[in-house]
Protein backbone atom coordinates (compact mmCIF):
# COMPACT_ATOMS: atom_id res chain seq x y z
CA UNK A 1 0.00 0.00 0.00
CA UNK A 2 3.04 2.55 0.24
CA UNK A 3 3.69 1.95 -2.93
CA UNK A 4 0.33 4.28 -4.67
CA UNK A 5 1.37 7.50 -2.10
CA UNK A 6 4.91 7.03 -3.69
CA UNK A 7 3.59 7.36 -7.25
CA UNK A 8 1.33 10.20 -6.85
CA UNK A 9 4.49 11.94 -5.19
CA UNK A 10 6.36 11.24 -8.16
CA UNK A 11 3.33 12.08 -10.40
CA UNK A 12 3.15 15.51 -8.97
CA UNK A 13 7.05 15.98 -8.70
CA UNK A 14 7.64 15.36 -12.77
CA UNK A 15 4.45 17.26 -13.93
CA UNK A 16 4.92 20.26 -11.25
CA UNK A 17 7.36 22.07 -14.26
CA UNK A 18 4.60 21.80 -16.75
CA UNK A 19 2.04 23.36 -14.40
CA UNK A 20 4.33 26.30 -13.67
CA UNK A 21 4.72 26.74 -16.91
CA UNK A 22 1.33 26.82 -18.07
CA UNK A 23 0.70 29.12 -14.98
CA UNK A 24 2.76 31.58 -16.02
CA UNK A 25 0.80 35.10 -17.19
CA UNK A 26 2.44 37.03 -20.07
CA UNK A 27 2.56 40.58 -19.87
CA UNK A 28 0.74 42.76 -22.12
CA UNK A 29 2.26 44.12 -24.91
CA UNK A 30 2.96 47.72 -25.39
CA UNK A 31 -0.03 49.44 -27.28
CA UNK A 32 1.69 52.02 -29.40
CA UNK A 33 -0.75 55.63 -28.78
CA UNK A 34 -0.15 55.97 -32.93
CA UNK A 35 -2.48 57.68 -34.56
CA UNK A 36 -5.68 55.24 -35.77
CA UNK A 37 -7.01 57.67 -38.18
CA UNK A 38 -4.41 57.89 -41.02
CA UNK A 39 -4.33 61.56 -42.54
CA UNK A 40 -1.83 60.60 -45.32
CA UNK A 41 -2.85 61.84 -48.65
CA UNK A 42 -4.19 64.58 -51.01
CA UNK A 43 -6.92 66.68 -50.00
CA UNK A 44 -9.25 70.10 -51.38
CA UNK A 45 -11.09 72.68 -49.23
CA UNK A 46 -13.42 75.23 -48.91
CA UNK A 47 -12.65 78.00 -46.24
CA UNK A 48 -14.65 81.17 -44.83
CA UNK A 49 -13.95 83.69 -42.88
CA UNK A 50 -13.19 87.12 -41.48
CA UNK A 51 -9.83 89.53 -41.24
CA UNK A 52 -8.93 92.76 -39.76
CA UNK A 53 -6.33 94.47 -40.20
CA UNK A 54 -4.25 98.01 -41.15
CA UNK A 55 -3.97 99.71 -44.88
CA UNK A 56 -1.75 102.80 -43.95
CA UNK A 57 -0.68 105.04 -46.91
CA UNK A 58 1.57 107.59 -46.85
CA UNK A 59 1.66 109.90 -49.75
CA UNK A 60 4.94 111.45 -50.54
CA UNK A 61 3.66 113.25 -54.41
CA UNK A 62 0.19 114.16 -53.78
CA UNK A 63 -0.81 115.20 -57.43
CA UNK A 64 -4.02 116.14 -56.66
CA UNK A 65 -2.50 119.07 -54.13
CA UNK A 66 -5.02 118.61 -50.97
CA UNK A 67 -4.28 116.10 -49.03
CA UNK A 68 -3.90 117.31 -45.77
CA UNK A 69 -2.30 115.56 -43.85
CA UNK A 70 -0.68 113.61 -46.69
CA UNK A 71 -0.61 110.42 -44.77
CA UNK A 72 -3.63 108.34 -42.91
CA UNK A 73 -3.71 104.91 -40.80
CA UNK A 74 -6.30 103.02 -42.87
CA UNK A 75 -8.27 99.90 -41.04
CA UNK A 76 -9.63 97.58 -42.78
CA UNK A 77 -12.26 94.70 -42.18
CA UNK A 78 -14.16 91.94 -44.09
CA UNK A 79 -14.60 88.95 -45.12
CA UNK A 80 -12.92 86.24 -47.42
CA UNK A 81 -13.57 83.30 -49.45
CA UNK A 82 -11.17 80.42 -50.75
CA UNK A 83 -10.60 77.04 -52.01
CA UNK A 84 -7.41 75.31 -50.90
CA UNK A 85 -5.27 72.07 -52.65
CA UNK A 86 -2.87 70.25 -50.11
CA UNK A 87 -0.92 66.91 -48.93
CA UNK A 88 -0.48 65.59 -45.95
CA UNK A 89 2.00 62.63 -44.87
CA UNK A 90 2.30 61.11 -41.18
CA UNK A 91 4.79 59.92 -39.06
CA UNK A 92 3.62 58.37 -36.24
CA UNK A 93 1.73 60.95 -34.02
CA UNK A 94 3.16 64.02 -36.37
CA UNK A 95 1.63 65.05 -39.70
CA UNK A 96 3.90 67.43 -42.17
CA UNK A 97 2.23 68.87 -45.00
CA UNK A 98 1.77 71.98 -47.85
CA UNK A 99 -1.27 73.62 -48.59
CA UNK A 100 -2.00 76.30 -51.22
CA UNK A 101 -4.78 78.86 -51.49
CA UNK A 102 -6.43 81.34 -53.47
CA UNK A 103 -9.56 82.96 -53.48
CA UNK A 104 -11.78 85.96 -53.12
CA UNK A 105 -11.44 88.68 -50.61
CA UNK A 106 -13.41 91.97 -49.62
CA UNK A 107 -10.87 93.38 -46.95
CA UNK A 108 -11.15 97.06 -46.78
CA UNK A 109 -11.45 100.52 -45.09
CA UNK A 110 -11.66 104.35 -45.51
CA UNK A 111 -10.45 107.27 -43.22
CA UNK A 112 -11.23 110.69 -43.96
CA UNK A 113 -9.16 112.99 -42.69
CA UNK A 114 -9.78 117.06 -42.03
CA UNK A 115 -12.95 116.93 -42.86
CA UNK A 116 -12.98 116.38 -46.79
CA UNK A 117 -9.79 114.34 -47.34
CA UNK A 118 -10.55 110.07 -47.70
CA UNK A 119 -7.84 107.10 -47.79
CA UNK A 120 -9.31 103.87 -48.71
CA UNK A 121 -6.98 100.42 -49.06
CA UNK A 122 -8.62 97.46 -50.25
CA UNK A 123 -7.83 93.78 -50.11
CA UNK A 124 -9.31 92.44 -52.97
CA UNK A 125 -7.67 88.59 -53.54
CA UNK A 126 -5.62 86.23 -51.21
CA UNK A 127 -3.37 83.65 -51.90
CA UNK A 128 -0.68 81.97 -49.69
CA UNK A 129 1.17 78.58 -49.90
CA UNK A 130 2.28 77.33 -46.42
CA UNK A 131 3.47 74.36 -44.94
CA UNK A 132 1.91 72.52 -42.03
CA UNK A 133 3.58 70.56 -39.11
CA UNK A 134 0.87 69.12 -36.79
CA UNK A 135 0.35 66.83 -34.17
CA UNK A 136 -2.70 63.69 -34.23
CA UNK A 137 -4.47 62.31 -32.18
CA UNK A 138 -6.49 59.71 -33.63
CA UNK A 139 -9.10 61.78 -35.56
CA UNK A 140 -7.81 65.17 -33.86
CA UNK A 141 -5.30 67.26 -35.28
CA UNK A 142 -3.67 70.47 -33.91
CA UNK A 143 -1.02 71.98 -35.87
CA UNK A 144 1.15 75.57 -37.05
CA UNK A 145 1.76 76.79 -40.65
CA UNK A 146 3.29 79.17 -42.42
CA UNK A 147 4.54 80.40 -45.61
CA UNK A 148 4.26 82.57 -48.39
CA UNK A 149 1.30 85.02 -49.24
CA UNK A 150 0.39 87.13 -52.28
CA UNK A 151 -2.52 89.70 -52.71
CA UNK A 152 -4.35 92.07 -54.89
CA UNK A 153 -4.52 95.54 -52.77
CA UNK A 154 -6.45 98.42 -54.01
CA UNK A 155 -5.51 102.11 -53.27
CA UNK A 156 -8.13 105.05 -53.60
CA UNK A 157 -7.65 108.14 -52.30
CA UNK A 158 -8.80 112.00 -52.84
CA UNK A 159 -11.92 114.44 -51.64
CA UNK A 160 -14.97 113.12 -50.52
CA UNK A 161 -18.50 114.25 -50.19
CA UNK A 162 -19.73 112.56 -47.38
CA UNK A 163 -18.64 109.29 -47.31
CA UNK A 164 -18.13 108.87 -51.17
CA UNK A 165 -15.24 110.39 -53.14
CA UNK A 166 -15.82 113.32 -55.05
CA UNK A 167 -15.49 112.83 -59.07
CA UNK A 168 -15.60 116.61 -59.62
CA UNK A 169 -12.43 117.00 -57.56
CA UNK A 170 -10.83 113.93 -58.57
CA UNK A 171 -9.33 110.99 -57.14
CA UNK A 172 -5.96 108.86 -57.54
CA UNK A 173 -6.92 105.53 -57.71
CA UNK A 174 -4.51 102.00 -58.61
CA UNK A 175 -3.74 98.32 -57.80
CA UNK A 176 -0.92 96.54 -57.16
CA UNK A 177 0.54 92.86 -56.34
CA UNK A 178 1.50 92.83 -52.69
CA UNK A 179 4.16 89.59 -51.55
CA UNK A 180 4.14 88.76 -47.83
CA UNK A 181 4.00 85.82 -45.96
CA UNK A 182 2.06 84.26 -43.40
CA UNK A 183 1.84 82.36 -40.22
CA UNK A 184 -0.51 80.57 -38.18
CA UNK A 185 -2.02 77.67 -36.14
CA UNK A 186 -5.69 75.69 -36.45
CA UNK A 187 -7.45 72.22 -35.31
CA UNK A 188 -8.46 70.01 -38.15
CA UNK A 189 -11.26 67.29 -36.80
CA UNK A 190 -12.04 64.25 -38.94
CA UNK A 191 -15.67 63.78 -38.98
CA UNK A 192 -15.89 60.69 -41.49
CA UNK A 193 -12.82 58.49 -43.60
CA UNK A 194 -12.72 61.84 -45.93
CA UNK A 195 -14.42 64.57 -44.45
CA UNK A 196 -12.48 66.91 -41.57
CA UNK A 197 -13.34 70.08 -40.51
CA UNK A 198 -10.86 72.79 -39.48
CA UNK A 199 -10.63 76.59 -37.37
CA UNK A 200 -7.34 78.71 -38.79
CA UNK A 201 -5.93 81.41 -37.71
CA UNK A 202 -3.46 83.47 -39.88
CA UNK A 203 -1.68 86.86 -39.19
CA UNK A 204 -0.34 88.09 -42.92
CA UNK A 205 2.20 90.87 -43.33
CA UNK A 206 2.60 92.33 -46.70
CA UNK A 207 4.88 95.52 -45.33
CA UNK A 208 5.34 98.55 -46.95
CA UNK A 209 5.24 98.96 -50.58
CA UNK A 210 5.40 101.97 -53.25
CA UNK A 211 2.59 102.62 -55.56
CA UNK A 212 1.99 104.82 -58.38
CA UNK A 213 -1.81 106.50 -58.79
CA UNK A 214 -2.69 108.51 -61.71
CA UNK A 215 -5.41 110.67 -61.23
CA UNK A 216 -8.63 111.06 -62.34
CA UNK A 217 -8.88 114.80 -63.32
CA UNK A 218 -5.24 114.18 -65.25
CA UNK A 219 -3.29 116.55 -63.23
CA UNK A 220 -0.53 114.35 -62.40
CA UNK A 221 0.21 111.37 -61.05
CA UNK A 222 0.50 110.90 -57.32
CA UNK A 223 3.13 108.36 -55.37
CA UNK A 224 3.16 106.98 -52.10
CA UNK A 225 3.52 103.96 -50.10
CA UNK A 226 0.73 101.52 -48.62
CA UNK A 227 1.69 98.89 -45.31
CA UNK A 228 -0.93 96.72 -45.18
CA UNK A 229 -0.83 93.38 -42.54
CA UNK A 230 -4.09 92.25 -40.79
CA UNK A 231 -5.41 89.06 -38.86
CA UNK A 232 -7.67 86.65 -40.20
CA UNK A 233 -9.81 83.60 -38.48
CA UNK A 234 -11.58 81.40 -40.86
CA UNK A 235 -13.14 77.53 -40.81
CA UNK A 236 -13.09 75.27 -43.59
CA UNK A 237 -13.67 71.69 -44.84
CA UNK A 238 -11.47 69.53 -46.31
CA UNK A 239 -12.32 66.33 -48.33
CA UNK A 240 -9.38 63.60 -48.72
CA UNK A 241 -8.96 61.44 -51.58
């Protein structure tokens, strides 16, 4: 009868390893916090939105011979409309990207100075192309840009009657091709696989350019300069393909 109570203790002794082993838990793996939405790829837009800014001019030839003072801080306001192409391509949590944009643009103010003497700057067009560097998480995405900006700016300036310039008295009046650049920061939110949504906001800074205006009546040609830079906030959607 000793002999079964020596078995089972040999039983137990040569399977005891096994057990061990198959009582031994494995540690979880490391779950990686990568990004599960994947923003690689080409995408359009459509953005809205609303700038404010300063159109200064400083007239050093005033043809028309009235201007007094011959130099006005100008602020402008309005709003702006634009479609934008870009790329994305992640790394990991980071996204780097370029983005380029053009569109329409109704940016603009008057001051009238002593009484009877109006300064009006315009921003009529926007354009930029600016590279992005952001940060995902998942379907959120926070991220900076910044680049290069052109613009159309108007220039008007001369008596006024009221609030309108005067035609009798004439005006000086051109356009010209401001370069700048721009900077920013925004949240982009993917709301399905190709649809995100995005807030912006851009400061641009065209600085201080020189303009020639002839003049209405034909009494010369005035010259001055124009510094126009201005904030803008503006939310868009972008579809990925």
């Amino acid at each position: 009868m000793k002999l079964v109570p020596t078995l089972v203790t040999a039983a137990i002794v040569m399977t005891s390893p096994a057990l061990a082993a198959d009582l031994i838990i494995d540690e979880p793996s490391f779950i990686s916090p990568l990004s599960a939405y994947e923003w690689s790829g080409f995408y359009v837009g459509l953005n809205g939105g609303y700038a404010w800014g300063n159109g200064d001019q400083d007239i050093t030839v005033d043809a028309l011979g009235f201007l007094v003072p011959p130099s006005a801080q100008v602020g402008i306001s309005g709003g702006l409309l634009t479609g934008s192409l870009g790329a994305n391509y992640q790394m990991d949590e980071f996204v780097v990207g370029v983005e380029g944009e053009l569109g329409w643009a109704n940016i603009s103010g008057m001051t009238i100075q002593s009484g009877d003497d109006g300064y009006r700057t315009s921003v009529d067009w926007l354009g930029n192309l600016r590279g992005r560097l952001g940060y995902a998480v998942d379907s959120f995405m926070v991220y900076g840009t910044g680049g290069v900006a052109v613009a159309g700016i108007g220039i008007e300036n001369g008596d006024v009657d009221g609030t309108a310039f005067d035609p009798v008295t004439g005006t000086a009046t051109t356009s010209l091709t401001g370069f700048g650049y721009v900077v920013g920061a925004g949240v982009e939110v993917a709301v399905m696989d190709n649809v995100s949504v995005k807030a912006e906001y851009n400061y641009y800074d065209f600085g201080t350019m020189a303009f020639t205006a002839p003049t209405s009546t034909a009494v010369g040609t005035e010259e001055g300069t124009v510094t126009t830079n201005f904030h803008a906030v503006k939310v868009g959607v972008n579809y990925a393909f």
